[in-house]
PDB file of N, CA and C in Angstrom:
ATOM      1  N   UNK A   1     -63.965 -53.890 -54.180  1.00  0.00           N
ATOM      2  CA  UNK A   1     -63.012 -53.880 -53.083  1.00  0.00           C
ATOM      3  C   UNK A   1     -63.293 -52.666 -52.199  1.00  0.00           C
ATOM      4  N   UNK A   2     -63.079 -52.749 -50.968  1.00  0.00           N
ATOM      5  CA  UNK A   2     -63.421 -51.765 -49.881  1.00  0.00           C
ATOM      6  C   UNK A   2     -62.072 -51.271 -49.072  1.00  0.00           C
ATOM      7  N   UNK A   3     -62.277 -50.284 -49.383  1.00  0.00           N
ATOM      8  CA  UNK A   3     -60.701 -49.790 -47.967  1.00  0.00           C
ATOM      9  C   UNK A   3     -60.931 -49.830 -46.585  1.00  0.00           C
ATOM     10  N   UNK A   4     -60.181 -50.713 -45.984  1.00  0.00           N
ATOM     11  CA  UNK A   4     -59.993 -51.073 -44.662  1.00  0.00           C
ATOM     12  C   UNK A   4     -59.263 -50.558 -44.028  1.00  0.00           C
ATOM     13  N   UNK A   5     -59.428 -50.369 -42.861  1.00  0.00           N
ATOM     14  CA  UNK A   5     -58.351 -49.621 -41.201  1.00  0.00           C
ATOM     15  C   UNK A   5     -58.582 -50.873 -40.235  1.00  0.00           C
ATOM     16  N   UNK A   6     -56.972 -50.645 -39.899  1.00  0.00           N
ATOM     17  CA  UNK A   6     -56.322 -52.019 -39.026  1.00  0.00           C
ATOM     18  C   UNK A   6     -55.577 -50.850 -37.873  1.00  0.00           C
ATOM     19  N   UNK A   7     -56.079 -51.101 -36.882  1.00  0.00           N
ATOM     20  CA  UNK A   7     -55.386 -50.371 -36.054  1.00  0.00           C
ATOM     21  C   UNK A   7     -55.531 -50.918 -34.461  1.00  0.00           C
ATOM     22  N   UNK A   8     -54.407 -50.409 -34.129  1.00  0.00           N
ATOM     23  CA  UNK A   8     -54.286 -51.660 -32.622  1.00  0.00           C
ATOM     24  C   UNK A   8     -53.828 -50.882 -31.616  1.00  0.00           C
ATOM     25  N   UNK A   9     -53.727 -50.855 -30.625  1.00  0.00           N
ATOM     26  CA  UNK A   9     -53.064 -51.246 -29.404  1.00  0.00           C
ATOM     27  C   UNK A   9     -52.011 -52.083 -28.986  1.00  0.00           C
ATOM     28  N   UNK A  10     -50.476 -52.211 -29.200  1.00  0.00           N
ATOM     29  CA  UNK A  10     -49.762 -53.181 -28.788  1.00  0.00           C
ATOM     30  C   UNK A  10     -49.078 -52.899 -26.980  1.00  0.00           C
ATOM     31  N   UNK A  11     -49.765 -53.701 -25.766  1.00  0.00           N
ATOM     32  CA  UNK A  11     -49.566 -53.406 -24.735  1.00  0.00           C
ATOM     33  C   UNK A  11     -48.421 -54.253 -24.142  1.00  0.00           C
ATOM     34  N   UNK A  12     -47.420 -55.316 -25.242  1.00  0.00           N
ATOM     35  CA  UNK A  12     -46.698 -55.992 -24.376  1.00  0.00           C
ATOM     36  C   UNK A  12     -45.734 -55.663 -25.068  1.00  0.00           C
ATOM     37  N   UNK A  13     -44.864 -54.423 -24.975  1.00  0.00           N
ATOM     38  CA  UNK A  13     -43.722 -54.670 -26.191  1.00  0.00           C
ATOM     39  C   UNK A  13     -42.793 -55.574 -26.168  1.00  0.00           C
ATOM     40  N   UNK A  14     -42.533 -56.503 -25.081  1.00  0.00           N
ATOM     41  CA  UNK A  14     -41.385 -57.152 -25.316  1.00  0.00           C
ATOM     42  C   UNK A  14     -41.876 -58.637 -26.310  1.00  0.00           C
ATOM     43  N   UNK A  15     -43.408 -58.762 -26.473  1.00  0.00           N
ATOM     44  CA  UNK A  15     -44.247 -59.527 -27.193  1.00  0.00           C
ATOM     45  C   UNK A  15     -43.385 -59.829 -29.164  1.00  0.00           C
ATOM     46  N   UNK A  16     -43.262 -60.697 -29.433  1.00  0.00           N
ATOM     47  CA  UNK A  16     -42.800 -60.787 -30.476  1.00  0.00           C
ATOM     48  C   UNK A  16     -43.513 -60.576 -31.673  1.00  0.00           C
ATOM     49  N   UNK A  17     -44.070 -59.228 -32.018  1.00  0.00           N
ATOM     50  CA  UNK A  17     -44.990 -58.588 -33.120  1.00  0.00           C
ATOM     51  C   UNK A  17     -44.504 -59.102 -34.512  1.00  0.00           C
ATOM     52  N   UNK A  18     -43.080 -59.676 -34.817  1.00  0.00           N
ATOM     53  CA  UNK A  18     -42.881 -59.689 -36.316  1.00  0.00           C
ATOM     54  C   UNK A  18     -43.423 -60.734 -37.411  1.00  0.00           C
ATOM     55  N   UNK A  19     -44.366 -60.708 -36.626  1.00  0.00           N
ATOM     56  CA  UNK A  19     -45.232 -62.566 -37.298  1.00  0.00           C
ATOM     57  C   UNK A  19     -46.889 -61.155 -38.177  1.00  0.00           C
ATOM     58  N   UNK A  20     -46.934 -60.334 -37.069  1.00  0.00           N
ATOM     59  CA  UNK A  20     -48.287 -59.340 -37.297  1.00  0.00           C
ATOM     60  C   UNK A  20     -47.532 -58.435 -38.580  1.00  0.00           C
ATOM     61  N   UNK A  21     -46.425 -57.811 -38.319  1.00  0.00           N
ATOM     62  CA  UNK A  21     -46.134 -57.324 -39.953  1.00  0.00           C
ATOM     63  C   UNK A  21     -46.010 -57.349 -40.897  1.00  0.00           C
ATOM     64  N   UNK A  22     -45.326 -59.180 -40.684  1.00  0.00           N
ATOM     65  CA  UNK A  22     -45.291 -60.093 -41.600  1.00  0.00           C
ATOM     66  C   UNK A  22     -46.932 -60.691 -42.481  1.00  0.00           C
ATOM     67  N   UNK A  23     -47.589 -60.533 -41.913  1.00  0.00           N
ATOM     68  CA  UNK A  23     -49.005 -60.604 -42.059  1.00  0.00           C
ATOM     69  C   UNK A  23     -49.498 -59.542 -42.669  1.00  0.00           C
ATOM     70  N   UNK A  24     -49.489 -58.577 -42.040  1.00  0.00           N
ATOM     71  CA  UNK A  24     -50.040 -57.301 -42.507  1.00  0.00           C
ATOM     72  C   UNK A  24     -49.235 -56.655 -44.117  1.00  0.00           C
ATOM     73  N   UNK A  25     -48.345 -57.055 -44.124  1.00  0.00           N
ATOM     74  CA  UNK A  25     -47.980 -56.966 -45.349  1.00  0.00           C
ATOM     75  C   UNK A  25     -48.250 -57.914 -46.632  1.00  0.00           C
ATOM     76  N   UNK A  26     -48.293 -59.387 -46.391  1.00  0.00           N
ATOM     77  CA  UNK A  26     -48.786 -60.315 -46.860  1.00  0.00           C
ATOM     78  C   UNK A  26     -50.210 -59.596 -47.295  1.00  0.00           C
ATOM     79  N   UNK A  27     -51.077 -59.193 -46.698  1.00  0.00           N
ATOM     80  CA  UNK A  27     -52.484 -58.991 -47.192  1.00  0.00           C
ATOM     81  C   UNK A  27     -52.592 -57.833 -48.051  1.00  0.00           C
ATOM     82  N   UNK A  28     -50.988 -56.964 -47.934  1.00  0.00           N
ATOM     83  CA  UNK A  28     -51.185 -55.812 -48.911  1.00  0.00           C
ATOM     84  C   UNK A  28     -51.279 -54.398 -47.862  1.00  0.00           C
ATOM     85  N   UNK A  29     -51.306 -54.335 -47.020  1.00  0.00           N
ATOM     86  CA  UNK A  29     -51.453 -53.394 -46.388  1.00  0.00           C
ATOM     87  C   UNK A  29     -50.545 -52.706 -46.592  1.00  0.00           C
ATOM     88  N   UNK A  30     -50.639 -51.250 -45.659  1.00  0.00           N
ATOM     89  CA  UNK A  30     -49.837 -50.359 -45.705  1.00  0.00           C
ATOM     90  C   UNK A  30     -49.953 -49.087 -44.581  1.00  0.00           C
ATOM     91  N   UNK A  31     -48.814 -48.976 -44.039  1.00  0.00           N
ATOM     92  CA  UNK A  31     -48.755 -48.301 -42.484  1.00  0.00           C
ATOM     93  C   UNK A  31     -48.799 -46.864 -43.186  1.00  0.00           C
ATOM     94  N   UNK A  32     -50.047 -46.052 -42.214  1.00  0.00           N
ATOM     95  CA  UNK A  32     -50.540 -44.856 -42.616  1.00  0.00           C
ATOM     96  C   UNK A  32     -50.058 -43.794 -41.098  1.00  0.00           C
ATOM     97  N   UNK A  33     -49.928 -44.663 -39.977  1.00  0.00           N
ATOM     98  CA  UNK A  33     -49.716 -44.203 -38.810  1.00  0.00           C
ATOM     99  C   UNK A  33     -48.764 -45.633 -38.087  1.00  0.00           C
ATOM    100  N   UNK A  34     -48.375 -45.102 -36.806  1.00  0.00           N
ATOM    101  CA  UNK A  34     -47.534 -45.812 -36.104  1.00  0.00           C
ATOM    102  C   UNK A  34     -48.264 -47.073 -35.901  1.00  0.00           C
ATOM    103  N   UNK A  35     -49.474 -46.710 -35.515  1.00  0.00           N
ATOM    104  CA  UNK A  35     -50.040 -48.277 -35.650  1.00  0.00           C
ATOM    105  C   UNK A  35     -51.522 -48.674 -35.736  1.00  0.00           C
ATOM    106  N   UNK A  36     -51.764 -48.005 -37.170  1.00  0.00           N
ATOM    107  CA  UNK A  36     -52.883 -47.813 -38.246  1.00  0.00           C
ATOM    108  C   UNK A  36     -51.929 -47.806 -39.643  1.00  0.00           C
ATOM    109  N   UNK A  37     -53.086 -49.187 -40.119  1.00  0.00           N
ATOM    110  CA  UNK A  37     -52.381 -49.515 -41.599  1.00  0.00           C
ATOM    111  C   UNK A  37     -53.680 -49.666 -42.159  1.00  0.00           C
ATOM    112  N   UNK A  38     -53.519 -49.139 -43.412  1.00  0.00           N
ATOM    113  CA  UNK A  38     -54.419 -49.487 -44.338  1.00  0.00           C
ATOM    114  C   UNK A  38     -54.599 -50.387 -45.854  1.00  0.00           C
ATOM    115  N   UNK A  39     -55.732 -50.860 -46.462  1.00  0.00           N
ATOM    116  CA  UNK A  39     -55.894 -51.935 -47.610  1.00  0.00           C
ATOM    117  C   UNK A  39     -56.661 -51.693 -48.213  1.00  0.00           C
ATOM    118  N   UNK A  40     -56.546 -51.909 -49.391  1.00  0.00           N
ATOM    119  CA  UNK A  40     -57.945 -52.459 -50.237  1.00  0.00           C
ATOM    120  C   UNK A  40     -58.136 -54.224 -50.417  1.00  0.00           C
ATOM    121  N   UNK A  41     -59.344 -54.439 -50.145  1.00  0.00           N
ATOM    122  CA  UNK A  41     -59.884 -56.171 -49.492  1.00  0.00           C
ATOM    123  C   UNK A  41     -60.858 -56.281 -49.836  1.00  0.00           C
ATOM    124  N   UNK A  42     -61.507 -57.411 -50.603  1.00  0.00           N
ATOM    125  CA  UNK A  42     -62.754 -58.178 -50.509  1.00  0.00           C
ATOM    126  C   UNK A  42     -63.116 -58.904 -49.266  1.00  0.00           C
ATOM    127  N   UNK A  43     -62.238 -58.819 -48.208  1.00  0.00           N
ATOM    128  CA  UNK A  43     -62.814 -59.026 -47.316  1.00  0.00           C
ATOM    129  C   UNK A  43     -63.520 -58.762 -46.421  1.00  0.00           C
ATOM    130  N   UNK A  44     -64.596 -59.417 -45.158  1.00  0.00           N
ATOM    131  CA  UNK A  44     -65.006 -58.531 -44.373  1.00  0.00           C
ATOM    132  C   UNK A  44     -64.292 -57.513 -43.190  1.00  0.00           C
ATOM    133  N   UNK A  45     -64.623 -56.763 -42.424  1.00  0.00           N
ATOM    134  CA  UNK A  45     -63.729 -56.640 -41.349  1.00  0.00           C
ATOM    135  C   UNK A  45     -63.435 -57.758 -40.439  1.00  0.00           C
ATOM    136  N   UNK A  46     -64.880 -58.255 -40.065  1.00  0.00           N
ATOM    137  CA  UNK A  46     -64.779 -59.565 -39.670  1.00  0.00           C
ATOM    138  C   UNK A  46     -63.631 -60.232 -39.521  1.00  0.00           C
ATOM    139  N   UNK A  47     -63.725 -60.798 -41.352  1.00  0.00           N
ATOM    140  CA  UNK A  47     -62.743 -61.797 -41.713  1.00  0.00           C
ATOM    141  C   UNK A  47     -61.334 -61.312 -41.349  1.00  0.00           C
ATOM    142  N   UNK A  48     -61.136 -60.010 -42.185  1.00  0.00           N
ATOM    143  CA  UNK A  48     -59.759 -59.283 -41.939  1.00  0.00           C
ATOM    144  C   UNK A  48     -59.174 -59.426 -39.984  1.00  0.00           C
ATOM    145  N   UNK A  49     -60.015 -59.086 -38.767  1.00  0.00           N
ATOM    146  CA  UNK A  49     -59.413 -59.575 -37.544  1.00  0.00           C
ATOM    147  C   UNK A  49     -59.875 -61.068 -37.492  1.00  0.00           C
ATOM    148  N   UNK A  50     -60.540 -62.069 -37.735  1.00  0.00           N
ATOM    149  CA  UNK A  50     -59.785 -63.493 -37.954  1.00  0.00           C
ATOM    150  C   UNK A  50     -58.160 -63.694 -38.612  1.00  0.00           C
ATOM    151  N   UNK A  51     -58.196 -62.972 -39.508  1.00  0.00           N
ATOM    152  CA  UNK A  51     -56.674 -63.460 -39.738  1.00  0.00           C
ATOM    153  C   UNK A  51     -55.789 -62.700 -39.061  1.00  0.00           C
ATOM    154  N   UNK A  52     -56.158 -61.664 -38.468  1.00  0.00           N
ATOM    155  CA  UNK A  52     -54.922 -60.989 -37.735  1.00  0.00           C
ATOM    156  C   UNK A  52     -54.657 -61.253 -35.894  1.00  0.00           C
ATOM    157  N   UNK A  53     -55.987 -61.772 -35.429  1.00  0.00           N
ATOM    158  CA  UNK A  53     -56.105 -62.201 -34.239  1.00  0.00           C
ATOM    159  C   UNK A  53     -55.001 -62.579 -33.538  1.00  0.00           C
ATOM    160  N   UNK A  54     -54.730 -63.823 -34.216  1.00  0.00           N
ATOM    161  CA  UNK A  54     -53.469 -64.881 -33.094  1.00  0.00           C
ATOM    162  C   UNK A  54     -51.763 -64.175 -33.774  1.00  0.00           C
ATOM    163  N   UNK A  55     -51.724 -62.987 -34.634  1.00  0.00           N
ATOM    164  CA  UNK A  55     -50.663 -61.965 -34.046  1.00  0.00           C
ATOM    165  C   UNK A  55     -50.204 -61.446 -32.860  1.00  0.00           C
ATOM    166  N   UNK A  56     -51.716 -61.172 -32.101  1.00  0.00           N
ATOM    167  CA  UNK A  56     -51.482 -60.247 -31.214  1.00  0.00           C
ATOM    168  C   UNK A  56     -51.401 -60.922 -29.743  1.00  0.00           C
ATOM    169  N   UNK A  57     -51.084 -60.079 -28.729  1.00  0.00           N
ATOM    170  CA  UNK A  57     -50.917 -60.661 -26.994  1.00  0.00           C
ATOM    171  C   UNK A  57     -52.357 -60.583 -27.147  1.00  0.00           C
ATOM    172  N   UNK A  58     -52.776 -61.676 -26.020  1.00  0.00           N
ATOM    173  CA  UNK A  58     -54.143 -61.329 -25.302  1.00  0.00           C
ATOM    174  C   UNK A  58     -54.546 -59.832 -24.728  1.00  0.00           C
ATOM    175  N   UNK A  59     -53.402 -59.024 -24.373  1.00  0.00           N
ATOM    176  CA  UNK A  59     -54.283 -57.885 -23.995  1.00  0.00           C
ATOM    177  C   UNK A  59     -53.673 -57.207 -24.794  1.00  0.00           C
ATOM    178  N   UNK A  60     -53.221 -56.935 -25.992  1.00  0.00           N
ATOM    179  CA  UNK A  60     -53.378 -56.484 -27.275  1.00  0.00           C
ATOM    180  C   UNK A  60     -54.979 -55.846 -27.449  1.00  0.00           C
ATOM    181  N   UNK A  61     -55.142 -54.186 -28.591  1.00  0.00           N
ATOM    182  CA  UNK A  61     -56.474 -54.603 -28.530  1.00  0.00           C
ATOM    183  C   UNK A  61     -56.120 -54.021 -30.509  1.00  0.00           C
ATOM    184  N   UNK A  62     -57.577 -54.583 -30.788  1.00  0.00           N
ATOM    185  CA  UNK A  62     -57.128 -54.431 -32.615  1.00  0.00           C
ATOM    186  C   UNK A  62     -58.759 -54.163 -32.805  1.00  0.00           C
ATOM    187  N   UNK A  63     -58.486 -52.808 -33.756  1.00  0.00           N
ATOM    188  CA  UNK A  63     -59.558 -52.157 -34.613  1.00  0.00           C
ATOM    189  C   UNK A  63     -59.487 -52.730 -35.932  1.00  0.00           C
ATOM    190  N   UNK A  64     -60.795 -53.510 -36.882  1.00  0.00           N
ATOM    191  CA  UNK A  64     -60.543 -53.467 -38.047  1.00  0.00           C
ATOM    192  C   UNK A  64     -62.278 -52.808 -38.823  1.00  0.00           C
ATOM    193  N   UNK A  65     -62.094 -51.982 -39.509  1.00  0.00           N
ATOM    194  CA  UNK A  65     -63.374 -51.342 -39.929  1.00  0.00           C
ATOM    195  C   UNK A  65     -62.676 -51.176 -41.560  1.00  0.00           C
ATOM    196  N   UNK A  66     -64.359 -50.790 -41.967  1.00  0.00           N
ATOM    197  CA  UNK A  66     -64.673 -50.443 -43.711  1.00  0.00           C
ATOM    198  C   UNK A  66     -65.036 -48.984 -43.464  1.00  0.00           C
ATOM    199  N   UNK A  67     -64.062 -48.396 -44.584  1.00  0.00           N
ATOM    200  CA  UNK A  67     -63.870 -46.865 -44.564  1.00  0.00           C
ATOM    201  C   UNK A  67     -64.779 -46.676 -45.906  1.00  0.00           C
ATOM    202  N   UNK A  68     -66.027 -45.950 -45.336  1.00  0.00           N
ATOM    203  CA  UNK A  68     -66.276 -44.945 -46.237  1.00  0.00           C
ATOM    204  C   UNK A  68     -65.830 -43.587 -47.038  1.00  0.00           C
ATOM    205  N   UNK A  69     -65.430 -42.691 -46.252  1.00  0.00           N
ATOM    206  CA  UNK A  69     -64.660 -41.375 -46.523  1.00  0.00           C
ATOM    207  C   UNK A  69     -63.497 -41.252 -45.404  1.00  0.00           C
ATOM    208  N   UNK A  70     -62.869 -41.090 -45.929  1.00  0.00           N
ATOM    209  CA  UNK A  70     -61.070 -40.296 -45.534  1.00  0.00           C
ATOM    210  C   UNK A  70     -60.677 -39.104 -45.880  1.00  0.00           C
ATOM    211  N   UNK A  71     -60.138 -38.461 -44.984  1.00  0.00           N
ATOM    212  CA  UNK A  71     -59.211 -37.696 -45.088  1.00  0.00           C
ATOM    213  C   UNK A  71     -57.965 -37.587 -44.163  1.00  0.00           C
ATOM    214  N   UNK A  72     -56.716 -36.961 -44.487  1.00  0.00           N
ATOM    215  CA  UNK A  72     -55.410 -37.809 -43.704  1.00  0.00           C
ATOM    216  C   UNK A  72     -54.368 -36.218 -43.732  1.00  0.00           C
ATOM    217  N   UNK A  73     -53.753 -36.134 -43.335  1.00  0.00           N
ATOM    218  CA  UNK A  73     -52.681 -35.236 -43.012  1.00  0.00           C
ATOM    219  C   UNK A  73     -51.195 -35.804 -42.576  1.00  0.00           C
ATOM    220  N   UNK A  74     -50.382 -35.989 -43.587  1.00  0.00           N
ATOM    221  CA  UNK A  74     -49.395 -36.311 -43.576  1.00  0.00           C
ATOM    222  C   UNK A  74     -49.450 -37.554 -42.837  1.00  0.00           C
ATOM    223  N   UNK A  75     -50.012 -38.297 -43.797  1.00  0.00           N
ATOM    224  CA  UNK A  75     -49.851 -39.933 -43.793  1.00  0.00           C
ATOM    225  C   UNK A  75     -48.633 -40.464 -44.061  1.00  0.00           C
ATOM    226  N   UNK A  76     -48.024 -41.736 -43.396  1.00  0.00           N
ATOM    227  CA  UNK A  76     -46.624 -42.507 -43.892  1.00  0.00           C
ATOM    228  C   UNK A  76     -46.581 -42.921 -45.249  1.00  0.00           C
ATOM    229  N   UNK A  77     -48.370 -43.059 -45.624  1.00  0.00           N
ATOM    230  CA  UNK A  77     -48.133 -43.596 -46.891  1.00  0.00           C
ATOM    231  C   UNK A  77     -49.033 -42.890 -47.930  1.00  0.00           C
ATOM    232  N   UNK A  78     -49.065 -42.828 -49.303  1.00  0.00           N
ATOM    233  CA  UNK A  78     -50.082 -41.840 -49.971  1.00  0.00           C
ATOM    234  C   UNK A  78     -51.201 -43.183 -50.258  1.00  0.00           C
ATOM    235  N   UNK A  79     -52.307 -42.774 -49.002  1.00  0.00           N
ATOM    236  CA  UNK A  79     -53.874 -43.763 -49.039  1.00  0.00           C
ATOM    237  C   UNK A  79     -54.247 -43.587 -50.217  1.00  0.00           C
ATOM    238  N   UNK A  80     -54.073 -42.613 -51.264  1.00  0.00           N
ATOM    239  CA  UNK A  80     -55.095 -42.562 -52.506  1.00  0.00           C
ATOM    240  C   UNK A  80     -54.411 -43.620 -53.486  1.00  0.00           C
ATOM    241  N   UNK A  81     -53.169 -43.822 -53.523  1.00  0.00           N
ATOM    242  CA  UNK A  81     -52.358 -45.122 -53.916  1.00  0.00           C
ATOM    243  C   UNK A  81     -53.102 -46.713 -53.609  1.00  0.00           C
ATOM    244  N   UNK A  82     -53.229 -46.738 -52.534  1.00  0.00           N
ATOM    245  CA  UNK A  82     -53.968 -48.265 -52.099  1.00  0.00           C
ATOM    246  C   UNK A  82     -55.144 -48.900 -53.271  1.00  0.00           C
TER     247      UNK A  82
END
């Protein structure tokens, strides 16, 4: 399993996001920043924004990458947990 970063851009707030948290929690994630969450996944990054895609507005923009090394400073959540 590989630790993943999900991190976005949400540019429409009046956009109805609670379908993307609902998701993002479903896969296990976990909010490290306001809007950077992190996982452990057999998936690709790839795969990981296929499933998170049709969450977001079209001009939404979404980061998903495979973390080699971390380090964090008063994270929302303790990453060494994941």
């Amino acid at each position: 399993m590989a630790l993943c970063l999900i991190a976005y851009d949400l540019r429409k707030p009046e956009f109805d996001y609670t379908g993307l948290y609902s998701k993002l929690e479903e896969l296990g994630a976990k909010r490290v920043q306001e809007s950077v969450w992190m996982l452990q996944s057999t998936e690709t990054a790839k795969d990981l924004r296929n499933q998170l895609k049709d969450y977001f507005h079209k001009k939404d923009r979404l980061l998903v990458a495979v973390v080699a090394s971390w380090s964090s400073r008063k994270a929302m959540t303790d990453i060494k947990t994941l």
